[in-house]
N, C-alpha and C. Protein backbone atom coordinates (compact mmCIF):
# COMPACT_ATOMS: atom_id res chain seq x y z
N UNK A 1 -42.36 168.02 347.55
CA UNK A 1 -42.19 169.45 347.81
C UNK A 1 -40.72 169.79 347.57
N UNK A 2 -40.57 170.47 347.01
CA UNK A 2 -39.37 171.06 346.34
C UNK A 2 -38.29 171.84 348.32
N UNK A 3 -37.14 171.60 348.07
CA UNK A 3 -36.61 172.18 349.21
C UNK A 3 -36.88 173.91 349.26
N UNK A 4 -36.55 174.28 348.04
CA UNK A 4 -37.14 176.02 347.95
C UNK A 4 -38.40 176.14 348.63
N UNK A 5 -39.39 175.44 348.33
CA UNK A 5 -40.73 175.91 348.74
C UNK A 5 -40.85 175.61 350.32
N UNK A 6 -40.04 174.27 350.60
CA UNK A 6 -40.03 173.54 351.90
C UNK A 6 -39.48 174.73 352.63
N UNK A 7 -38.26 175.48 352.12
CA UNK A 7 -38.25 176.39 353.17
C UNK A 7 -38.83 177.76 353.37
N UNK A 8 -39.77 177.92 352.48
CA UNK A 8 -40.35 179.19 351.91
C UNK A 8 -41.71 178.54 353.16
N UNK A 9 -42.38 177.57 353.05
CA UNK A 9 -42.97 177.16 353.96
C UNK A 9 -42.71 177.39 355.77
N UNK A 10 -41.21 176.74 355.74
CA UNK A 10 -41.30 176.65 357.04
C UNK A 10 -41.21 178.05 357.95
N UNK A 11 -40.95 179.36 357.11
CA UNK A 11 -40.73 180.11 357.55
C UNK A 11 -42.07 180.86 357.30
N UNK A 12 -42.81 180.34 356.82
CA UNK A 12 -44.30 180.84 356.31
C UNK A 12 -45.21 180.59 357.84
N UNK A 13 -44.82 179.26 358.11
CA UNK A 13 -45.52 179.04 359.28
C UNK A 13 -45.00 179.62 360.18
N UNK A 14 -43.77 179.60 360.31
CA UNK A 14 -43.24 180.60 361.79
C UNK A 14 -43.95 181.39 361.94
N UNK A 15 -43.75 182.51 360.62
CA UNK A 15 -44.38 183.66 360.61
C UNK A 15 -45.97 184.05 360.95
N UNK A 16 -46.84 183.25 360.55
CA UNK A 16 -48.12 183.28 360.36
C UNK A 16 -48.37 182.72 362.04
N UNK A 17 -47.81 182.35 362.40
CA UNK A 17 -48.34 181.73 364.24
C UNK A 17 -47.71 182.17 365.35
N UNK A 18 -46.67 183.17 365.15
CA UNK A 18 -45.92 183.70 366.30
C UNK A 18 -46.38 184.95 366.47
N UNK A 19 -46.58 185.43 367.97
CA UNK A 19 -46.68 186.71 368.27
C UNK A 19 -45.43 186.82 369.17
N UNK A 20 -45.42 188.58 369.19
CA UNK A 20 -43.84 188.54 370.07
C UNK A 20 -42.79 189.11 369.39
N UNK A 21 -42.40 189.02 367.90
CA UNK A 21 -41.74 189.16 367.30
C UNK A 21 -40.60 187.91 367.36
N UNK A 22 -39.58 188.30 366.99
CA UNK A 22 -38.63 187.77 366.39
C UNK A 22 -37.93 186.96 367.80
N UNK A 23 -37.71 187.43 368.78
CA UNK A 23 -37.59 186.03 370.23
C UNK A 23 -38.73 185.51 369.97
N UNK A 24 -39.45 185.52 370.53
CA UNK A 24 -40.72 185.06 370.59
C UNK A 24 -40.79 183.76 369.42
N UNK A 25 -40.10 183.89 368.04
CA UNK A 25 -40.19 182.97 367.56
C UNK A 25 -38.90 181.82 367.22
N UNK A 26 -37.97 182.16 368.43
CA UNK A 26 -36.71 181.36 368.20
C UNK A 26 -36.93 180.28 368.29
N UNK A 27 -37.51 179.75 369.36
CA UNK A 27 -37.96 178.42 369.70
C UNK A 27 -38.46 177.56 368.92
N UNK A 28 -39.46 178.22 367.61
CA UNK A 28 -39.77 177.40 367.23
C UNK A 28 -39.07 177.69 365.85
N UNK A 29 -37.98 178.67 365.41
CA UNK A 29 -37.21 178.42 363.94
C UNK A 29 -36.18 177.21 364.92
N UNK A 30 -36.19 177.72 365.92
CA UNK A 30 -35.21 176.04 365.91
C UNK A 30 -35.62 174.88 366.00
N UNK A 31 -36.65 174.73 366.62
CA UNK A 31 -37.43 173.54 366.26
C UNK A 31 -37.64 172.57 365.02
N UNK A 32 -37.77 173.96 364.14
CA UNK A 32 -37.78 173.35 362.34
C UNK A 32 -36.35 173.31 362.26
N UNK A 33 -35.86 174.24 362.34
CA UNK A 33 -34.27 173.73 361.69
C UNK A 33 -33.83 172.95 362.31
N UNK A 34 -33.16 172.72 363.24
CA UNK A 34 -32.89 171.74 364.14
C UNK A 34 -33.41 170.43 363.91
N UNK A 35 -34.47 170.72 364.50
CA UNK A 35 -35.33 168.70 365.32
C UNK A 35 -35.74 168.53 364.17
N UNK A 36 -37.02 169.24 363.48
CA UNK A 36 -37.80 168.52 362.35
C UNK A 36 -37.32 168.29 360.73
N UNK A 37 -36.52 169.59 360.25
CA UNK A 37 -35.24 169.55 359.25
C UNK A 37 -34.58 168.60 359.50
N UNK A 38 -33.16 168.95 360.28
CA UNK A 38 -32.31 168.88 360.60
C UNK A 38 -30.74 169.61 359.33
N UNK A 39 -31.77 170.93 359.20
CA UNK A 39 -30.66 171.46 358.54
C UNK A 39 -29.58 172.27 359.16
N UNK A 40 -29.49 171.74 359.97
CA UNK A 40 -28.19 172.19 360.53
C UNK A 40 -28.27 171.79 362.45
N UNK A 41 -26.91 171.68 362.71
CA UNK A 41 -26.89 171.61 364.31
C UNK A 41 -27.21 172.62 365.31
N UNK A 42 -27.66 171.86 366.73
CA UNK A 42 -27.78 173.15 367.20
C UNK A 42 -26.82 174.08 367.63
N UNK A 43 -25.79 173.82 367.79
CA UNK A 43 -24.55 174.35 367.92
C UNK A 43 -24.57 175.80 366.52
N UNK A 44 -24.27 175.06 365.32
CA UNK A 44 -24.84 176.14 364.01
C UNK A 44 -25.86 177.06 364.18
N UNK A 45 -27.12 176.57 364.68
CA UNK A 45 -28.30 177.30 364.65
C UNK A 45 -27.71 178.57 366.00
N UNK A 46 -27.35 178.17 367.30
CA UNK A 46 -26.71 179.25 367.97
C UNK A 46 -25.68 180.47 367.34
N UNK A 47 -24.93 179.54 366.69
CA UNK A 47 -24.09 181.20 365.91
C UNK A 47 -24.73 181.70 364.58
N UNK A 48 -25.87 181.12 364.34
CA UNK A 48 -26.63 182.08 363.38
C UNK A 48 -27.44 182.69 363.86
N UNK A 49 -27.83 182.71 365.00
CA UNK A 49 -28.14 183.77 365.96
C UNK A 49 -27.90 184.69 366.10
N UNK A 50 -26.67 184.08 367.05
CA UNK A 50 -25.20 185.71 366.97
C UNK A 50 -25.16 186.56 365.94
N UNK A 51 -25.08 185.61 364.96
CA UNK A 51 -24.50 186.62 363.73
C UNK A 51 -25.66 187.27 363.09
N UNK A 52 -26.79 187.04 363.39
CA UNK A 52 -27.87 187.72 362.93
C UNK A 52 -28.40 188.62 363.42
N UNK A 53 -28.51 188.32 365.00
CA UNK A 53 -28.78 189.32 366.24
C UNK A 53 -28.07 190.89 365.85
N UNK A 54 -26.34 190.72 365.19
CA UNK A 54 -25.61 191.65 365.09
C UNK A 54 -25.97 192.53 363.69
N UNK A 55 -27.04 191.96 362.60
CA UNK A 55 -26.80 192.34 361.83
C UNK A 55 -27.97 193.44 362.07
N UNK A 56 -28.72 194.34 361.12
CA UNK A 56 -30.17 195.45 361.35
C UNK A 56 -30.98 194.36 360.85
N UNK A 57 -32.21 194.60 360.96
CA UNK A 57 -33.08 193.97 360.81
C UNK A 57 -34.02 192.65 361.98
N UNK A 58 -35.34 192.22 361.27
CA UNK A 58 -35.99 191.38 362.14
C UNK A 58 -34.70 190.01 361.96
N UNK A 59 -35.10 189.57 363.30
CA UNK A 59 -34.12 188.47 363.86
C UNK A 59 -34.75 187.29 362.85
N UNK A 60 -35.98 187.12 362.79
CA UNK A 60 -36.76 186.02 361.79
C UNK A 60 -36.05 186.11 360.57
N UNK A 61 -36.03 186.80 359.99
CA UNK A 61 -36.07 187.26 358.29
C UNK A 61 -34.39 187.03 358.20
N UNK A 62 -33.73 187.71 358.82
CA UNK A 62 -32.08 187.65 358.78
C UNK A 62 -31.94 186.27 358.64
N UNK A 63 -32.46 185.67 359.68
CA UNK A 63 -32.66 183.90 360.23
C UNK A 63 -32.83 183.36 358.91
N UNK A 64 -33.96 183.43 358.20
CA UNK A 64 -34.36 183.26 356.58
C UNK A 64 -33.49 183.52 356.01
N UNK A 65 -33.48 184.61 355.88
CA UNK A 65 -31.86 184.77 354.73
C UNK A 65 -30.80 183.93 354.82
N UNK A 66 -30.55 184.12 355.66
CA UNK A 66 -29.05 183.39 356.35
C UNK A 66 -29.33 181.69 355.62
N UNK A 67 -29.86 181.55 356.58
CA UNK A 67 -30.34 179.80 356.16
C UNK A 67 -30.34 179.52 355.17
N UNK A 68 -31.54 180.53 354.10
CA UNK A 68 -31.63 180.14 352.64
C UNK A 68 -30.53 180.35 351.92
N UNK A 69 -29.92 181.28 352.34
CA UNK A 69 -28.21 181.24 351.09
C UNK A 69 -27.43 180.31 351.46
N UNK A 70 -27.80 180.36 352.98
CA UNK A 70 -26.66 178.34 353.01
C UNK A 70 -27.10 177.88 352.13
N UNK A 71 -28.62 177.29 352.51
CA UNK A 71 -28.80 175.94 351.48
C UNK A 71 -28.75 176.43 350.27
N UNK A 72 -29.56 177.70 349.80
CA UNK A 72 -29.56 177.08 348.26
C UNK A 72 -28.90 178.66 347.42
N UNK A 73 -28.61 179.20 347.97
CA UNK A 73 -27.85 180.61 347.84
C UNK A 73 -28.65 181.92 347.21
N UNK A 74 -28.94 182.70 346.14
CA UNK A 74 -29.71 183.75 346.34
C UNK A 74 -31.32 183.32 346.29
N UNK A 75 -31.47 182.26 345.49
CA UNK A 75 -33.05 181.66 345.02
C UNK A 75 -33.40 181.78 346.71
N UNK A 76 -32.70 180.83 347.38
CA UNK A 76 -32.94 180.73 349.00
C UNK A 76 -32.99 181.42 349.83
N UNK A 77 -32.53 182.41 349.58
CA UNK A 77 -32.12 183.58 350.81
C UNK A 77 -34.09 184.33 350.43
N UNK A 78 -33.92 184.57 348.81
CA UNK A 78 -35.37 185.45 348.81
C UNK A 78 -36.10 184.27 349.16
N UNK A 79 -36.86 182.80 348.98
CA UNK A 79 -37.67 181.89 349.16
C UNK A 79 -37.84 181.78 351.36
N UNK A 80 -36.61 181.90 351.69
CA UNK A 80 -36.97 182.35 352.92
C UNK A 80 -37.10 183.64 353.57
N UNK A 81 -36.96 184.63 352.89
CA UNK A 81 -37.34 185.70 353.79
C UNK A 81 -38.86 186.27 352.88
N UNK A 82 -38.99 185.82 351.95
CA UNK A 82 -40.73 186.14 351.52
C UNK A 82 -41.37 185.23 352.40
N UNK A 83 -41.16 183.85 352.64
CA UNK A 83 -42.07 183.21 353.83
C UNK A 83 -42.14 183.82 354.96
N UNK A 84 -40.80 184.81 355.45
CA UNK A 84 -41.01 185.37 357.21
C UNK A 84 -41.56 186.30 356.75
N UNK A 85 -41.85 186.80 355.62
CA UNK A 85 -42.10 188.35 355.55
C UNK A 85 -43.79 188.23 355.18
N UNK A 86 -44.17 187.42 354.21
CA UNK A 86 -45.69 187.90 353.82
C UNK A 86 -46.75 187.62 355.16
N UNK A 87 -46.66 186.76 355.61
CA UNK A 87 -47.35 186.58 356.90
C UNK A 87 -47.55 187.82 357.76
N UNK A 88 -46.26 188.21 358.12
CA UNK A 88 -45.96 189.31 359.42
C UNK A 88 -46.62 190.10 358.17
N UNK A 89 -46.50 190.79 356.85
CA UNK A 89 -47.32 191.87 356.79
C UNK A 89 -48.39 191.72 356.68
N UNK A 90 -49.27 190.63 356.16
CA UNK A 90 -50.47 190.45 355.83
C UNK A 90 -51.23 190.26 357.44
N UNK A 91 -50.58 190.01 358.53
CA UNK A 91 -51.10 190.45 360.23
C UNK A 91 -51.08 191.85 360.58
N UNK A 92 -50.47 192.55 360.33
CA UNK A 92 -49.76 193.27 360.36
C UNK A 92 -51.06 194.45 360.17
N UNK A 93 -50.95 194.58 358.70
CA UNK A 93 -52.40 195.24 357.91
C UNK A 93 -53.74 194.93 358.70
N UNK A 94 -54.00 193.68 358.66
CA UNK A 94 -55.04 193.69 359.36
C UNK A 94 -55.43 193.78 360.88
N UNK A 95 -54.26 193.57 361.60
CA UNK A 95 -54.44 194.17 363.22
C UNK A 95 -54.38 195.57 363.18
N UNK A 96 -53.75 195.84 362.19
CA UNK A 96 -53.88 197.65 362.42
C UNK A 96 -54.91 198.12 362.17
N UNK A 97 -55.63 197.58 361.20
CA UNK A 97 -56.91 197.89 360.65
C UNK A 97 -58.42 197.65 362.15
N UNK A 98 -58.09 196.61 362.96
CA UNK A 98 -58.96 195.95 363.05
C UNK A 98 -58.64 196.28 365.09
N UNK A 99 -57.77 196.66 365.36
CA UNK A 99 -57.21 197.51 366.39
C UNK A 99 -57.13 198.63 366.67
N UNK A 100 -57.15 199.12 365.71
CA UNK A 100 -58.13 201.32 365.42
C UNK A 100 -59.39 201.20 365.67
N UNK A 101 -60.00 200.23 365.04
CA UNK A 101 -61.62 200.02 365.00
C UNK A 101 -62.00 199.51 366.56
N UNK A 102 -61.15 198.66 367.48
CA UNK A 102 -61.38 198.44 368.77
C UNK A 102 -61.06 198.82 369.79
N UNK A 103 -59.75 199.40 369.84
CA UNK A 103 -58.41 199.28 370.46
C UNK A 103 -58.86 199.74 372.01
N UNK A 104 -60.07 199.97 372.13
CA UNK A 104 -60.50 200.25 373.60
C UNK A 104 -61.50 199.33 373.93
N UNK A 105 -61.47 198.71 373.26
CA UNK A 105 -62.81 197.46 373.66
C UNK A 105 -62.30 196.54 374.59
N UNK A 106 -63.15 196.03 375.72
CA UNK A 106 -62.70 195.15 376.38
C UNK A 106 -62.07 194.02 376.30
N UNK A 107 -62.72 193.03 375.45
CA UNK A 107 -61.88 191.97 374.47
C UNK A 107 -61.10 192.03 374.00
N UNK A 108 -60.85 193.41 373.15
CA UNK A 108 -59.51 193.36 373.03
C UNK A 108 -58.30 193.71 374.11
N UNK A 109 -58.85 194.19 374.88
CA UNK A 109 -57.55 194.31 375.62
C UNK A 109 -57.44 193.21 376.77
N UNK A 110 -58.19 192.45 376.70
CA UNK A 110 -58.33 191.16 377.63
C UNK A 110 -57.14 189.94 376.42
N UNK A 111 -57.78 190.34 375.57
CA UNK A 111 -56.99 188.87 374.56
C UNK A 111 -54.98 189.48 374.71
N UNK A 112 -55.09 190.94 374.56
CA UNK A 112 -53.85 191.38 374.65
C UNK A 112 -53.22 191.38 375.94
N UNK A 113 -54.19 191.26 377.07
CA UNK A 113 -53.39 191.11 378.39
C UNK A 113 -52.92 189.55 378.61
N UNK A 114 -53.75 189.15 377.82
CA UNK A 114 -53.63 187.50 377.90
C UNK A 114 -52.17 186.61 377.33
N UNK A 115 -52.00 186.88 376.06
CA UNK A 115 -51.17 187.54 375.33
C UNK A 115 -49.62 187.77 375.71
N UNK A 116 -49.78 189.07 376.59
CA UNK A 116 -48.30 189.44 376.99
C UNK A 116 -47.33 188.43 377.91
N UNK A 117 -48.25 187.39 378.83
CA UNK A 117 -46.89 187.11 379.63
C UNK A 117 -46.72 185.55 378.87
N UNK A 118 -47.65 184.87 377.69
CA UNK A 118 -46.94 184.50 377.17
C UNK A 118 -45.78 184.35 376.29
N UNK A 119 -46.11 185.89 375.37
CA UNK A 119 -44.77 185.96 374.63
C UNK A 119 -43.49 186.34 375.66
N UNK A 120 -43.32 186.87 376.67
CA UNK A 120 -42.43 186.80 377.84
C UNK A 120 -41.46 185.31 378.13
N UNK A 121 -42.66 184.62 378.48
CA UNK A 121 -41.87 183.43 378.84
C UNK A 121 -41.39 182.38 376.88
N UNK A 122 -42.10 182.69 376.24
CA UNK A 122 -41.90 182.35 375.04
C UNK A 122 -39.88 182.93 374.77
N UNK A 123 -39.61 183.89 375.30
CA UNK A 123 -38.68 184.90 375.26
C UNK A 123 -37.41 184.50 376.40
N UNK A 124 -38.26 184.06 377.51
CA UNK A 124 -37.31 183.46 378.88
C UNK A 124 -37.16 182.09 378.04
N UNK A 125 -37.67 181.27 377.36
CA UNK A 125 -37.56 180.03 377.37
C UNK A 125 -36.33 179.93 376.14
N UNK A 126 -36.42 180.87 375.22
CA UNK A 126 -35.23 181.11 374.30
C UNK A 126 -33.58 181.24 375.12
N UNK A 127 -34.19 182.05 376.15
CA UNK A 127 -32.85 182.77 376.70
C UNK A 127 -31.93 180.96 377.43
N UNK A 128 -32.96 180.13 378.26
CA UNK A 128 -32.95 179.36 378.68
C UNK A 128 -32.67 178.23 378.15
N UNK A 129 -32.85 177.90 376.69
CA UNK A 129 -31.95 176.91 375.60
C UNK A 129 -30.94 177.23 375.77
N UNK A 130 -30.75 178.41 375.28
CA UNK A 130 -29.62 179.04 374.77
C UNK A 130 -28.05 179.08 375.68
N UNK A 131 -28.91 179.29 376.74
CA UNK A 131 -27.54 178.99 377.90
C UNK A 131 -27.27 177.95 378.51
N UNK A 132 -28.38 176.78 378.14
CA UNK A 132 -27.81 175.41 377.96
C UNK A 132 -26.80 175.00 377.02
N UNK A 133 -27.09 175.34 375.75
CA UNK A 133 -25.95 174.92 374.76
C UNK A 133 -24.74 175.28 374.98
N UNK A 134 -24.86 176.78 375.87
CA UNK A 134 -23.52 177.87 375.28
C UNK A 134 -22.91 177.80 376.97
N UNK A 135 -23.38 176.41 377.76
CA UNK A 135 -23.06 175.97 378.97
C UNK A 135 -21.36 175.46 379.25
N UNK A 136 -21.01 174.81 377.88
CA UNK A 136 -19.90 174.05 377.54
C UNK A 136 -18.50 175.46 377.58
N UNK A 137 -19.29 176.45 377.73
CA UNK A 137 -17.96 177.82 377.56
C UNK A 137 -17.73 178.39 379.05
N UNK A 138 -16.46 178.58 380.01
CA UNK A 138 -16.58 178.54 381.34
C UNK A 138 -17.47 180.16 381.51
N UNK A 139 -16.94 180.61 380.37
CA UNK A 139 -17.59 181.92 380.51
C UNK A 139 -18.74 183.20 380.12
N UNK A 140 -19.64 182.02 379.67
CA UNK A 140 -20.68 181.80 379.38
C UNK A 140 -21.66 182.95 380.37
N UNK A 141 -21.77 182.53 381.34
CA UNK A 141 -22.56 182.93 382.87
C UNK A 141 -21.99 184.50 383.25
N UNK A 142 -20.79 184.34 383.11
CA UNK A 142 -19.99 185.72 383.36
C UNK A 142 -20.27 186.71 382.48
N UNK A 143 -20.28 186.38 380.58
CA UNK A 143 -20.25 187.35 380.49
C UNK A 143 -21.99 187.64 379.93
N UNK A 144 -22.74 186.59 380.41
CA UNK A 144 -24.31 187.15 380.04
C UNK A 144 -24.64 187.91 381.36
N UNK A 145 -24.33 188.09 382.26
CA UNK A 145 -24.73 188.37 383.55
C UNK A 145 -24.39 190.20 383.45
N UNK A 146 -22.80 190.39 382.92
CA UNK A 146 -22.44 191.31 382.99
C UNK A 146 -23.07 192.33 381.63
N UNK A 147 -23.15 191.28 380.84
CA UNK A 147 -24.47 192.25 380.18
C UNK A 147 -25.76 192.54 380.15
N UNK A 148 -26.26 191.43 380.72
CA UNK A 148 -27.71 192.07 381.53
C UNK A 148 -27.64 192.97 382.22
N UNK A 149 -26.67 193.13 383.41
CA UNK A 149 -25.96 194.52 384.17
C UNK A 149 -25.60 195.87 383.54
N UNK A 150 -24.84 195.41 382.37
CA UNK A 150 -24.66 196.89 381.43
C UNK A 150 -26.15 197.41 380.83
N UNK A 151 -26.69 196.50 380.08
CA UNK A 151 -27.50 196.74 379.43
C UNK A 151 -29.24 197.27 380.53
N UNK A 152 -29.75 197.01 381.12
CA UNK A 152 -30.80 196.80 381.85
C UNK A 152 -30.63 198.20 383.04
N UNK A 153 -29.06 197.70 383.28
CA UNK A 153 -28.98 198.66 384.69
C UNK A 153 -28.43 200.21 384.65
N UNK A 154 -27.11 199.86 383.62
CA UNK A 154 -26.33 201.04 383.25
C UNK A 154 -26.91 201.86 381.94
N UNK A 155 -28.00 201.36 381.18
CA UNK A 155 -28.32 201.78 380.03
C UNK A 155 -27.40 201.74 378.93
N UNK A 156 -26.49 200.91 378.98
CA UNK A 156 -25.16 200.71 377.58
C UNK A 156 -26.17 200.02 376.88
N UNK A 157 -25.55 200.94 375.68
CA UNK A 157 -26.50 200.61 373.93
C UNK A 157 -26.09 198.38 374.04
N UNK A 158 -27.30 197.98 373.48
CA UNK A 158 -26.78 196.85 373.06
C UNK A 158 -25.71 196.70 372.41
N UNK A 159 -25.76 197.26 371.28
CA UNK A 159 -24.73 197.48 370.03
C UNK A 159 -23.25 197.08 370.98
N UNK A 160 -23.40 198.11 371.85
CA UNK A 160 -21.66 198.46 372.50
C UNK A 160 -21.11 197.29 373.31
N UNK A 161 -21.92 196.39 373.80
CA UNK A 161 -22.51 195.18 374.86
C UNK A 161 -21.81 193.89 373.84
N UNK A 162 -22.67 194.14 372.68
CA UNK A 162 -22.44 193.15 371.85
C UNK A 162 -20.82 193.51 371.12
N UNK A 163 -20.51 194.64 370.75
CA UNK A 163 -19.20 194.81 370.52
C UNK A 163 -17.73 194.16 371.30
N UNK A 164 -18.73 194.50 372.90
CA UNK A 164 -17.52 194.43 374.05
C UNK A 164 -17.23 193.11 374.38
N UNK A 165 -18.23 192.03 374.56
CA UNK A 165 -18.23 190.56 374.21
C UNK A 165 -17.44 190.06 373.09
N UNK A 166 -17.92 190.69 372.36
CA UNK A 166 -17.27 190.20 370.78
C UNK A 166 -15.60 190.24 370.93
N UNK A 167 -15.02 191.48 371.52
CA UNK A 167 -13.74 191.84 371.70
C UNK A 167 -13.04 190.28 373.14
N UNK A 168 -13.75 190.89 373.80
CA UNK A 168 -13.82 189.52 374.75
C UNK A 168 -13.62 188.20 374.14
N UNK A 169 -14.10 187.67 373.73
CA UNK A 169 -14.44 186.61 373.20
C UNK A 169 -12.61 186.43 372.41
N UNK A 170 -12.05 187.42 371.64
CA UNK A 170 -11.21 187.25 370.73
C UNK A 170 -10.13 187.15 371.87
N UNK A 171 -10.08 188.00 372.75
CA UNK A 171 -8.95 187.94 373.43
C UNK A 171 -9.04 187.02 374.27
N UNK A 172 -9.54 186.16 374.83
CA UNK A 172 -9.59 184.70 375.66
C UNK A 172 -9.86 183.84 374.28
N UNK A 173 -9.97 184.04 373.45
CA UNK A 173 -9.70 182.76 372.43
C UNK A 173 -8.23 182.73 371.77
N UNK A 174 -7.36 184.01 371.72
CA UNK A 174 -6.18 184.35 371.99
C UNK A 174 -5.36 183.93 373.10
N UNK A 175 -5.76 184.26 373.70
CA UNK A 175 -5.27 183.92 374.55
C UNK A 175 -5.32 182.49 375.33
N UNK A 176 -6.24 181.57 374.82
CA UNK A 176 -6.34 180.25 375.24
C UNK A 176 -5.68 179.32 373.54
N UNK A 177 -5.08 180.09 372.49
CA UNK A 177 -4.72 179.65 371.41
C UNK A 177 -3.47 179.61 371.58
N UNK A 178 -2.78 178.23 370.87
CA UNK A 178 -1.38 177.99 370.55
C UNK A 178 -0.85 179.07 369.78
N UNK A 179 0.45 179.49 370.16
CA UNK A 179 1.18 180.55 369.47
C UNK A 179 1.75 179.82 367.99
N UNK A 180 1.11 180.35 366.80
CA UNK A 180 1.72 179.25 365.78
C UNK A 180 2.91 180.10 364.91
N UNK A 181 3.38 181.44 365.25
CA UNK A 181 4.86 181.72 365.16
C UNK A 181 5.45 181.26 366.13
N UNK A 182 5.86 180.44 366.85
CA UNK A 182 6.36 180.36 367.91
C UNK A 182 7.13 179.40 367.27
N UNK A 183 8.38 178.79 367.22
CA UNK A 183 9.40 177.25 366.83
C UNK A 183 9.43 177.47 365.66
């Protein structure tokens, strides 16, 4: 299997077995990239997160892109985001189709109640890696806490949350950095 297709695949399967959207399927793009790949660390796979989280778009597909222009540059970027992408539309079409035709039927809303608090914890269990890895930073705890607080309680746009961290982040990395005009 060619690496193009290998990753046109792995993101084929993400796509085609996750409900939830794009948390919902972190767990297991890291799973492939990470454990079963190993195209990259998990340390890497966390700031392609970040940096994807920040960009528009589904968190999957960015994820695809991203990845595929690492490895193999534009061939890659499209070979992984047609794998996150044909799946989610080809579900997509047909739950809509097939969810007009029910959408008050008992079964269906039994399979969808069924459903919801897994993709939830599918979603807690992301959050819950994630602040294992990003454990090693003292301020880690401080400043996810204070944005669950902005965000949840005060209604501050993510966007501004993620800006204000970001600023954060520079000025305690500044500020914990050697002055190299200095001597």
């Amino acid at each position: 299997m060619t690496e193009l297709f290998k990753l046109f695949w792995v993101f084929f399967k993400i796509g085609s077995f996750t409900f939830g959207g794009g948390l919902a399927m972190l767990p297991l793009i890291e799973r492939e990239i990470v454990d079963n790949n190993g195209w990259m660390s998990r340390e890497e796979f966390i700031d392609i997160i970040a940096a994807t989280q920040c960009m528009p778009g589904v968190i999957a597909v960015n994820t695809a892109i991203y990845l595929g222009y690492h490895m193999h540059g534009l061939a890659g970027a499209v070979a992984g985001s047609l794998g996150a992408v044909i799946p989610s539309f080809g579900i997509m079409i047909a739950a809509a189709t097939f969810f007009m035709s029910f959408k008050e039927h008992q079964t269906v809303q039994a399979v969808l109640n069924g459903i919801r608090p897994a993709v939830a914890v599918l979603i807690l269990s992301s959050a819950v890696r994630l602040g294992k890895v990003l454990e090693k930073n003292k301020n880690t705890y401080s400043v996810a806490a204070a944005s669950l607080l902005l965000i949840s309680f005060f209604g501050i746009h993510p966007i501004l949350v993620i800006i204000g961290a970001a600023s954060l982040g520079m000025a305690l990395g500044r500020k914990g950095a050697p002055n190299r005009n200095a001597g």
